[in-house]
Protein backbone atom coordinates (compact mmCIF):
# COMPACT_ATOMS: atom_id res chain seq x y z
CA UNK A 1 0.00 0.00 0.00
CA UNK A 2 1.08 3.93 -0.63
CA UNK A 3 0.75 6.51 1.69
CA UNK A 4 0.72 9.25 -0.64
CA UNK A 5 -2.71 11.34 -1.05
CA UNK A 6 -3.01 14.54 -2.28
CA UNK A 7 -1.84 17.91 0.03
CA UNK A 8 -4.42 19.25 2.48
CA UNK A 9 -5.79 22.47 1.29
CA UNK A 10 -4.64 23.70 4.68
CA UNK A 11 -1.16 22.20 4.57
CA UNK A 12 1.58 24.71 5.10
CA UNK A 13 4.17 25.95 2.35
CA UNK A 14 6.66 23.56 3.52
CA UNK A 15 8.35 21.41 5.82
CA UNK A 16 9.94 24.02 8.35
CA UNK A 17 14.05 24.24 8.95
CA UNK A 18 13.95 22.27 12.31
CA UNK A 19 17.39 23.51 15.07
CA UNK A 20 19.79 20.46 15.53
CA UNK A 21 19.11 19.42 19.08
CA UNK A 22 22.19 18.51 20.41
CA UNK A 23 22.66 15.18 22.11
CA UNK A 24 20.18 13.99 19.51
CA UNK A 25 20.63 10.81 16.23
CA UNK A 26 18.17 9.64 14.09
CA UNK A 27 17.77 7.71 11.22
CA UNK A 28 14.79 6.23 9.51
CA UNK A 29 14.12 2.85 7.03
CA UNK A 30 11.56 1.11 4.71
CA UNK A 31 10.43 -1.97 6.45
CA UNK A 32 8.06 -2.44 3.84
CA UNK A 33 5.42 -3.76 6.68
CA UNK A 34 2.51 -1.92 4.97
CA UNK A 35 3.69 1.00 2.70
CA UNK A 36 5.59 0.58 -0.29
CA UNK A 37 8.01 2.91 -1.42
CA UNK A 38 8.76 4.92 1.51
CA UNK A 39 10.13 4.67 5.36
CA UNK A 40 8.40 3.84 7.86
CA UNK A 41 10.73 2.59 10.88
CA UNK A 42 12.39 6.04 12.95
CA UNK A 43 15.41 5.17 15.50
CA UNK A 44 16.35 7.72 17.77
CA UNK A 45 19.38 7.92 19.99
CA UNK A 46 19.36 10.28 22.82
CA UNK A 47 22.42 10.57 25.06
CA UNK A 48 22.94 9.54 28.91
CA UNK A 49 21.25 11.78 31.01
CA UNK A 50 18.58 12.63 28.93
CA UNK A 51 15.43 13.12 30.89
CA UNK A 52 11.75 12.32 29.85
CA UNK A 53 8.30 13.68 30.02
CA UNK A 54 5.17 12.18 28.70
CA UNK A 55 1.67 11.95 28.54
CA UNK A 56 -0.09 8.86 27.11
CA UNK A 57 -3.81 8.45 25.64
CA UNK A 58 -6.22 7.08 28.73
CA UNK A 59 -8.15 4.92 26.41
CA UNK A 60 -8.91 1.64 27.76
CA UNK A 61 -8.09 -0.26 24.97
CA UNK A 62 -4.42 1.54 24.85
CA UNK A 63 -1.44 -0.24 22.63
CA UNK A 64 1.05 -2.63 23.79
CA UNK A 65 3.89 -0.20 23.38
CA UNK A 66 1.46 2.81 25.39
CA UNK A 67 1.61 0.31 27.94
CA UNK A 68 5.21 -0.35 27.96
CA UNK A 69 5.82 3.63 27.55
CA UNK A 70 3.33 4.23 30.71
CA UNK A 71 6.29 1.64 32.68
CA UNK A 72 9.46 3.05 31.57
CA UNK A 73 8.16 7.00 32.03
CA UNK A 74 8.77 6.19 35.84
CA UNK A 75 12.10 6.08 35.68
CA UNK A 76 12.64 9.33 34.16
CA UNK A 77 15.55 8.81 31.73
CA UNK A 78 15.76 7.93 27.90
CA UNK A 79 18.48 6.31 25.79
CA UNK A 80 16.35 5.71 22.76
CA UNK A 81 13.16 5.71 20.77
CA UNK A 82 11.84 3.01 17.90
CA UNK A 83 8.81 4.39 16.11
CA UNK A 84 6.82 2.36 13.43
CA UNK A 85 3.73 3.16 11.10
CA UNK A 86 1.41 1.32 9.40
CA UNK A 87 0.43 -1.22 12.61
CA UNK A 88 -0.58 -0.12 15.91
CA UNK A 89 0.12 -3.21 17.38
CA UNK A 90 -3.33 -2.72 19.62
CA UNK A 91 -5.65 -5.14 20.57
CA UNK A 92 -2.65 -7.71 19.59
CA UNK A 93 -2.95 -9.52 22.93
CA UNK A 94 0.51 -11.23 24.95
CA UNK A 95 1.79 -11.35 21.16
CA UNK A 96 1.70 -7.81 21.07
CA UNK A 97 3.66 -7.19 24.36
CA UNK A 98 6.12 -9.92 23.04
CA UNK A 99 6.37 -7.76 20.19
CA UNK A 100 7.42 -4.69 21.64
CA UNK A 101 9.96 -6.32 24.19
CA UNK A 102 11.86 -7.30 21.23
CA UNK A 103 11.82 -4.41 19.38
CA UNK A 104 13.12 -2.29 22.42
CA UNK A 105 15.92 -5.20 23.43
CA UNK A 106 17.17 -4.74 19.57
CA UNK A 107 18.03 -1.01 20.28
CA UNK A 108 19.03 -1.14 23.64
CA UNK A 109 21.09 -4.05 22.56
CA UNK A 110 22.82 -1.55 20.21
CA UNK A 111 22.94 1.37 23.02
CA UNK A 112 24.08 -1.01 25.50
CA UNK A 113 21.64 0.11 27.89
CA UNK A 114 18.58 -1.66 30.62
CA UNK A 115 15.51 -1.88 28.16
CA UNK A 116 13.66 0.11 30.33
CA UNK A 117 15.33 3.40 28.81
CA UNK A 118 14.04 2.67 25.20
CA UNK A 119 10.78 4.11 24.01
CA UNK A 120 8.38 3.12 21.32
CA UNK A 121 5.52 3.88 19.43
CA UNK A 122 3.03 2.16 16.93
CA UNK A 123 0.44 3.60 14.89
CA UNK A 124 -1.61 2.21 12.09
CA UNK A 125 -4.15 -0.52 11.88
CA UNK A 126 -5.74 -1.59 14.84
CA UNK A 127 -6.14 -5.44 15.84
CA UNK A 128 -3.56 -7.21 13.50
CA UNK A 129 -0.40 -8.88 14.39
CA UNK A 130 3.10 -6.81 13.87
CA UNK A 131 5.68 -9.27 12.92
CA UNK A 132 8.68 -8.13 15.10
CA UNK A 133 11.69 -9.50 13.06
CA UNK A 134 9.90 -6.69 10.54
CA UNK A 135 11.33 -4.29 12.48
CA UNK A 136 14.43 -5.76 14.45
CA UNK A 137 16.18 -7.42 10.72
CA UNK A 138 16.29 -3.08 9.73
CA UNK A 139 17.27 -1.83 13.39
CA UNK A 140 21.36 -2.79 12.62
CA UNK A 141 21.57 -1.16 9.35
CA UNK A 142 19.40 2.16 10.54
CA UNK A 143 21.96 1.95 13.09
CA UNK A 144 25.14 2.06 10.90
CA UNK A 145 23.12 4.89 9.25
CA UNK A 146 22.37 7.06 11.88
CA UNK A 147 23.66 11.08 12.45
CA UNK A 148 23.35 13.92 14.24
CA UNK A 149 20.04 15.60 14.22
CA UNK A 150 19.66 18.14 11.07
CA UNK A 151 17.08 19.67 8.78
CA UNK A 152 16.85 16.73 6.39
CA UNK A 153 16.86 14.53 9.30
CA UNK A 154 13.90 15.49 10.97
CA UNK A 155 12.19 16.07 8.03
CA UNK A 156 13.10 12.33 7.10
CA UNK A 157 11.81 11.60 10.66
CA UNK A 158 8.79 13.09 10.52
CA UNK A 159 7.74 11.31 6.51
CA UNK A 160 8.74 7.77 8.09
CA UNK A 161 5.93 8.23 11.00
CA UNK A 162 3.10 8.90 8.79
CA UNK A 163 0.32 6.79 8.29
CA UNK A 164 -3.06 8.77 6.21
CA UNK A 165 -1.31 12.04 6.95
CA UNK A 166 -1.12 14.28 3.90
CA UNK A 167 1.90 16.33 4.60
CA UNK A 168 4.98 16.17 7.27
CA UNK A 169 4.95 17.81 10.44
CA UNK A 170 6.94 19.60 12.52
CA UNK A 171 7.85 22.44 14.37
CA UNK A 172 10.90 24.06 16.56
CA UNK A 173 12.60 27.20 18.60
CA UNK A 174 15.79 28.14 19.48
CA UNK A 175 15.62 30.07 22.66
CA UNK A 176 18.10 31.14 25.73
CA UNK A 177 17.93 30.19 29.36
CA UNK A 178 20.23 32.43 31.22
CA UNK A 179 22.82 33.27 28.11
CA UNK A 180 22.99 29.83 26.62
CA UNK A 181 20.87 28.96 23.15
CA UNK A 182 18.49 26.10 23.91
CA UNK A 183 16.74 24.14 20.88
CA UNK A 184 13.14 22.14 20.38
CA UNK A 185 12.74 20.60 17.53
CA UNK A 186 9.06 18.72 17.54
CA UNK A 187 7.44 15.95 14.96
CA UNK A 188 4.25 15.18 15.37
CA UNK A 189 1.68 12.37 13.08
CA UNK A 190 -1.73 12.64 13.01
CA UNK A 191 -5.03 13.29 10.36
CA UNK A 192 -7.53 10.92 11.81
CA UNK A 193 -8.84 9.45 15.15
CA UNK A 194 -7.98 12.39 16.68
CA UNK A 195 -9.44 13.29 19.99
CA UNK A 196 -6.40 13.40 22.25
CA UNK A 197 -7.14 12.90 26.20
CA UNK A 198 -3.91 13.29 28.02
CA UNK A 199 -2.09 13.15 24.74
CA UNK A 200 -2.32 13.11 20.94
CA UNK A 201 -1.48 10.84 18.10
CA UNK A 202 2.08 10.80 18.42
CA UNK A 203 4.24 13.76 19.12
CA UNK A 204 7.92 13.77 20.03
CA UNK A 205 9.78 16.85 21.08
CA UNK A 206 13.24 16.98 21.43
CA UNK A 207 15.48 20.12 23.57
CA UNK A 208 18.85 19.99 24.26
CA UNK A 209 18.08 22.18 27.95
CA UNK A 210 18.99 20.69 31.34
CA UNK A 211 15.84 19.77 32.99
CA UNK A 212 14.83 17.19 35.67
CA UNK A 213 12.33 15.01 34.73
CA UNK A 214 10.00 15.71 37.13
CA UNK A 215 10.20 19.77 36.34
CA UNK A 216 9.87 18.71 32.68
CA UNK A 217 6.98 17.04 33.38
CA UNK A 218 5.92 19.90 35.26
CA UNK A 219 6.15 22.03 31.98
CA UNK A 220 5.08 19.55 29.55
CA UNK A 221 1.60 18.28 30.84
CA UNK A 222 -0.07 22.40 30.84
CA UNK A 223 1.48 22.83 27.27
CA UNK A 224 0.03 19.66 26.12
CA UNK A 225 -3.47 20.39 28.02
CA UNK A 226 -3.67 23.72 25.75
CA UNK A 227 -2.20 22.17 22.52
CA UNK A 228 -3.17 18.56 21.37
CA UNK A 229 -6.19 18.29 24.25
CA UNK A 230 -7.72 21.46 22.61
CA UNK A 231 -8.06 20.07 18.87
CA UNK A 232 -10.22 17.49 17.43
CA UNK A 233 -10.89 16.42 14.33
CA UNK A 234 -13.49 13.87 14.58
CA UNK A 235 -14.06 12.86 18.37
CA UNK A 236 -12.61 9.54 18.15
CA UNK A 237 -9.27 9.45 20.83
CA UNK A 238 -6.47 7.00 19.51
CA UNK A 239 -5.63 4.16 21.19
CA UNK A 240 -2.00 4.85 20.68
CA UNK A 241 -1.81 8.34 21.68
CA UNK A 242 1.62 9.08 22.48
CA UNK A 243 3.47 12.66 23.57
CA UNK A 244 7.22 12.57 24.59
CA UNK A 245 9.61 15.05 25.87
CA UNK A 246 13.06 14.29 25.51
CA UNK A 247 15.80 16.89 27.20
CA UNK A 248 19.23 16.02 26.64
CA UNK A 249 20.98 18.77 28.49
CA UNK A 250 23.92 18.73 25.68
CA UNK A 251 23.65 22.66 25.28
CA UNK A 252 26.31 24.39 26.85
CA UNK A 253 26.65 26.99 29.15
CA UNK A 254 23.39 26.36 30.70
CA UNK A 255 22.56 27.39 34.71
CA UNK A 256 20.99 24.91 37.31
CA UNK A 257 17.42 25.34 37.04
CA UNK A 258 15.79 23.76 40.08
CA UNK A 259 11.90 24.85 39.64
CA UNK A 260 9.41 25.41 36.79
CA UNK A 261 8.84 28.91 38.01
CA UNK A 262 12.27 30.44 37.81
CA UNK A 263 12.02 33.17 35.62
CA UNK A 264 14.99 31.90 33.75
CA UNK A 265 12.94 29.48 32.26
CA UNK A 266 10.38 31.85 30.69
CA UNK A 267 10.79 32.21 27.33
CA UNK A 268 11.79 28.33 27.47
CA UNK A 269 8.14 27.61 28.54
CA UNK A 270 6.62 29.95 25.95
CA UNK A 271 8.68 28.66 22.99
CA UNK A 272 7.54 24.95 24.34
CA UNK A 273 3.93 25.89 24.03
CA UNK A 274 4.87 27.44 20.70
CA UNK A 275 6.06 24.49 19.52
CA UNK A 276 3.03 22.21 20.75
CA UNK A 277 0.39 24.28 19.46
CA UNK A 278 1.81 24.48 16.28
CA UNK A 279 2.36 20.87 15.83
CA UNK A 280 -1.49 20.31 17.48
CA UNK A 281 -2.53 22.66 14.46
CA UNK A 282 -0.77 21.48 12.06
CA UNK A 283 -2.59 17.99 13.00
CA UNK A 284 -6.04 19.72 12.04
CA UNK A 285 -5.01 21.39 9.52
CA UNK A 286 -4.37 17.53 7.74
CA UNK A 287 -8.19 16.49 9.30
CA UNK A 288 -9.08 13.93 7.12
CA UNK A 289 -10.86 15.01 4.23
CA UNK A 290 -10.52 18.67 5.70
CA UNK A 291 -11.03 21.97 3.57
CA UNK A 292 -11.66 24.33 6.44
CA UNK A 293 -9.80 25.38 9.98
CA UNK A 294 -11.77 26.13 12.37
CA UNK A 295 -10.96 28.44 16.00
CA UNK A 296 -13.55 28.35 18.45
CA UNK A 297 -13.58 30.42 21.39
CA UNK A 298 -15.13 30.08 24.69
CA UNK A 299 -16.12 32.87 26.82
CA UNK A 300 -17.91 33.23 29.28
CA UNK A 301 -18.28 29.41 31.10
CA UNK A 302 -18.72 28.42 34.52
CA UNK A 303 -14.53 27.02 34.57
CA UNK A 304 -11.79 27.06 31.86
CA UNK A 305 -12.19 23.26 31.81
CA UNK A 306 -16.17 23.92 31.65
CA UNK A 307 -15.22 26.13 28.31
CA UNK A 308 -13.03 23.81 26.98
CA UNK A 309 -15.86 21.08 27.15
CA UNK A 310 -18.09 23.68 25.39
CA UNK A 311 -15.98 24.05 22.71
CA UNK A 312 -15.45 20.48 22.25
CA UNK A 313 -19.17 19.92 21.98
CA UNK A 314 -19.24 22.02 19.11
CA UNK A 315 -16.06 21.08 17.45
CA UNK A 316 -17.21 17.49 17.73
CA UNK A 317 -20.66 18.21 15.96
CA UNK A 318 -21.07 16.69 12.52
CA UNK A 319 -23.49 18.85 12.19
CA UNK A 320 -21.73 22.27 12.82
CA UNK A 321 -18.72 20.40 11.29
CA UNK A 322 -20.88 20.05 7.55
CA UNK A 323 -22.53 23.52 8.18
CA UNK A 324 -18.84 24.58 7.52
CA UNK A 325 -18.03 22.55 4.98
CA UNK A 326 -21.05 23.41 3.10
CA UNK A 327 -20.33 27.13 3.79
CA UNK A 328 -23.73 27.67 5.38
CA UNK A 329 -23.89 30.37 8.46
CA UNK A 330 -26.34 27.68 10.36
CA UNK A 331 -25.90 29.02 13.79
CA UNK A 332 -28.63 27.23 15.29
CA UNK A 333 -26.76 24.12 14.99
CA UNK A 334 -24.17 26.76 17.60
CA UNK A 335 -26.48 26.88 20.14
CA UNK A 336 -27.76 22.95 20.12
CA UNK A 337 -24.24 21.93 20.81
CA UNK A 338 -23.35 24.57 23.85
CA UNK A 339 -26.64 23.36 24.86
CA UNK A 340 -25.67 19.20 24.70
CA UNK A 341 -22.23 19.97 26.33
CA UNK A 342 -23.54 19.37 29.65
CA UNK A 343 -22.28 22.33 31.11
CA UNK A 344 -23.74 25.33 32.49
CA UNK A 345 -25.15 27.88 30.20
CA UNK A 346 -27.15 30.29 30.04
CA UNK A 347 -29.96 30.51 27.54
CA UNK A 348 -30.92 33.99 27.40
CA UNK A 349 -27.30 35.65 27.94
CA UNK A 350 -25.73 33.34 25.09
CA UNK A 351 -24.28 35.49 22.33
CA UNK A 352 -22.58 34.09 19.40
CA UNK A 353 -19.95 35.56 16.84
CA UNK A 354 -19.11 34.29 13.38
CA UNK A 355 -16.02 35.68 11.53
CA UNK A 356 -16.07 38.89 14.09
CA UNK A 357 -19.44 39.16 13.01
CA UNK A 358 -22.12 39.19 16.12
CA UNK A 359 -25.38 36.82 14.88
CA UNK A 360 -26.83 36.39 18.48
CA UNK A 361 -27.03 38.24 21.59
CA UNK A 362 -29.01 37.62 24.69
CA UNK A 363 -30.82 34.52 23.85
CA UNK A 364 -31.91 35.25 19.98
CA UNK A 365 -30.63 36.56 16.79
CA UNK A 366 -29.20 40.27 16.91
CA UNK A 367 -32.05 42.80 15.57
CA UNK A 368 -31.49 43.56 12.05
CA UNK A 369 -28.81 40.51 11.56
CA UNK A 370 -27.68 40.47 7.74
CA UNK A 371 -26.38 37.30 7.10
CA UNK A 372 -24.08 38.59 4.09
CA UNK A 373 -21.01 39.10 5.78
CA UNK A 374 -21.46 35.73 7.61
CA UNK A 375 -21.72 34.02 4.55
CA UNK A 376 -18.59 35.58 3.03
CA UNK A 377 -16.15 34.46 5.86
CA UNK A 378 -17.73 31.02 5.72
CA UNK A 379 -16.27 30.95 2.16
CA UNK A 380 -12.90 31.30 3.57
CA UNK A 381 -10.28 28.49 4.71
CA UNK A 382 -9.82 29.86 8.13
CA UNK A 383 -13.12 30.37 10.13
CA UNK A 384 -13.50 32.05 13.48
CA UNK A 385 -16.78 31.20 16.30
CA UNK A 386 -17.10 33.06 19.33
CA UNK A 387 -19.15 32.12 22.30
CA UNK A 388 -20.07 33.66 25.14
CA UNK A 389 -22.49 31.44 27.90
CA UNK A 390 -23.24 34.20 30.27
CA UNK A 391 -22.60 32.69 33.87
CA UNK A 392 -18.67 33.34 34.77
CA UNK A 393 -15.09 33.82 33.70
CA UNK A 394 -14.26 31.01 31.90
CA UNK A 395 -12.56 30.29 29.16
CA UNK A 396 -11.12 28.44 26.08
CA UNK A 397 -9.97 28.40 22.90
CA UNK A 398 -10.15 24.79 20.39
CA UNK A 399 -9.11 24.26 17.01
CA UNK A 400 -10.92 21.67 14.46
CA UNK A 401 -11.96 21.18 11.09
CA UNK A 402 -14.88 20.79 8.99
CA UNK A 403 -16.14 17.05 7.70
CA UNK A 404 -16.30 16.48 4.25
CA UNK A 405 -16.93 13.59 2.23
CA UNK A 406 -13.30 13.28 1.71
CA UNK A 407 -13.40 11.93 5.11
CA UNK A 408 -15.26 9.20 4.51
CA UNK A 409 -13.48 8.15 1.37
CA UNK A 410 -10.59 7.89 3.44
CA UNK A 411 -11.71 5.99 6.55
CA UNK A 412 -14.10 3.50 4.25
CA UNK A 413 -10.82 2.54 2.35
CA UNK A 414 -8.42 2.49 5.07
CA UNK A 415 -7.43 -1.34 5.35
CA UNK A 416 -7.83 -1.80 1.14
């Protein structure tokens, strides 16, 4: 099978110019396990005393390697990371655990380290078997391949993870803490069965600053609540959802940061969340079947959490979803999803903007609404909804995209 479809409408200009992280290898290879023509096997080397952060779907019906990741987070520290596409290796049973013991012995084999500091990943069809010698017969020649992170590299990287995606994805800073230059470099997969909870599809981010794990943690968990748990792009969460921070503390120069609230590590923090939420958009932006990207802010809500659950109720509705798509100003269809969210609202404060353009206010449509400007931002790729639910301060802003029939071209020939 070929990956290769068509460019999302919405796909940027091109594969940004990702920092070398230092402390970082990679190299990718064509297993040939499902996709012809292309890699789909990434290695990563990390050196000793990286540190980890992650955050890991909560489905109940997570992957084998989800599982092992959930194990080996405890410890804190990374050595390596062995990513494959085109088999999820979930709902694969004691085989499936089998599997991913062997593929993380092959590379800590190589790194000479305890298992426990390799990391994996799996995405693709859910349910069948992933043959492991697949994976472990291309581990020693990736290895004999493998450099220092670059451009191309990640780039490469970021291909060999794909599964329906349209377009590679990834995203980075270089920022200082105290007078040293820092780097993040991020990859990211994802296009369908996206609705991350706790995580996203899979996302890997990569910094060469000095951070303990637990104070990584401490920043990574908030940036991923307001990144890849604020998009959706059809409601349906992964169960391979996978988000890893790797921090290799190979940048010299660097001071002893102790907690996540020294100011020395402000611009650090905001070029983290930078690089999340561009990776989380980037992920909507390639929506299956997607022509439209969609901003929805909350205003107005009982909590922020309450707002985010608002705007999740009406990112997730098909039917606001094909409003969009079929460039038709329904509002109504607005106000029946704040009203299924399950959260408090209230009826006759609700006001409702479209595009900057106010269609309701207190409870019913604005006196004298002309729909004409509506209509015209509706036409465009990028389209804004405000709402405001009239009982506190909260508030919230998710991203998503519109459904098309594209998506279900895509999902009904998935396994062909």
């Amino acid at each position: 099978m070929s990956s290769e479809l068509s460019p999302s409408p919405l796909a940027p200009a091109r594969f940004p110019d990702l920092p070398a992280v230092a402390g970082v290898r990679l190299a990718t290879s064509a297993t040939g396990l499902r996709y012809k023509g292309r890699d789909d096997l990434l290695i990563c080397e990390v050196i000793e005393g990286t540190t980890v952060a992650g955050t890991l779907t909560t489905s109940k019906t997570c992957s084998a390697a989800v599982d092992w990741c959930k194990k080996a987070l405890v410890g804190g520290a990374a050595r390596g990371l062995i990513v494959n596409s085109g088999n999820a290796n979930a709902f694969t049973g004691k085989a499936g655990e089998q599997v991913v013991e062997t593929c993380v012995s092959a590379v800590a084999d190589q790194l000479a380290c305890r298992p426990s500091r390799v990391f994996c990943a799996s995405t693709g069809v859910i349910g069948q078997q992933l043959p492991a010698e697949a994976i472990v017969s291309h581990v020693g020649s990736a290895w004999a391949r493998m450099e220092d992170s670059n451009a191309d590299l990640w780039h490469k990287a970021a291909k060999a993870i794909m599964t329906t995606d349209t377009f590679a994805k990834g995203a980075g800073q270089t920022v200082k803490i105290g007078d040293a230059d820092v780097h993040i470099a991020g990859i990211a997969k994802g296009s369908g069965m996206i609705a991350p909870d706790m995580a996203t599809m899979l996302a890997f981010i990569f910094t060469d600053a000095a951070l303990p794990a637990p104070l990584l943690q401490e920043l990574f968990s908030p940036a991923v609540a307001r990144s890849f748990n604020a998009i959706t792009v059809d409601s349906d969460t992964s169960t391979s959802d996978t988000a890893l921070l790797m921090a290799t503390a190979a940048a010299p120069g660097q001071p002893s940061i102790a907690s996540a609230e020294d100011p020395l590590l402000d611009d650090f923090r905001q070029a983290l969340d930078a690089v999340l939420l561009d990776l989380a958009q980037q992920i909507v932006r390639d929506g299956e079947g997607a022509t439209k990207f969609i901003s929805i802010t909350v205003t107005g809500a009982e909590t922020d959490i309450a707002a985010r659950r608002i705007g999740l109720s009406i990112a997730n509705s098909p039917l606001v979803k094909t409003a969009i798509a079929g460039e038709d100003a329904n509002w109504g269809r607005i106000v029946m999803a704040v009203g299924k969210s399950g959260e408090m609202a209230d009826r006759d404060k609700l006001a409702i903007e479209i595009g900057g353009y106010a269609v309701a206010r207190a409870g019913m449509a604005v006196d004298g609404f002309d729909e004409t400007p509506v209509a015209a931002h509706m036409k465009n790729q990028e389209i804004d909804i405000s709402v405001d639910v009239g009982i506190a301060d909260g508030r919230a802003t998710v991203w998503t995209c519109d459904l098309t029939h594209g998506y279900i071209s895509i999902n009904a020939d998935y396994r062909s």
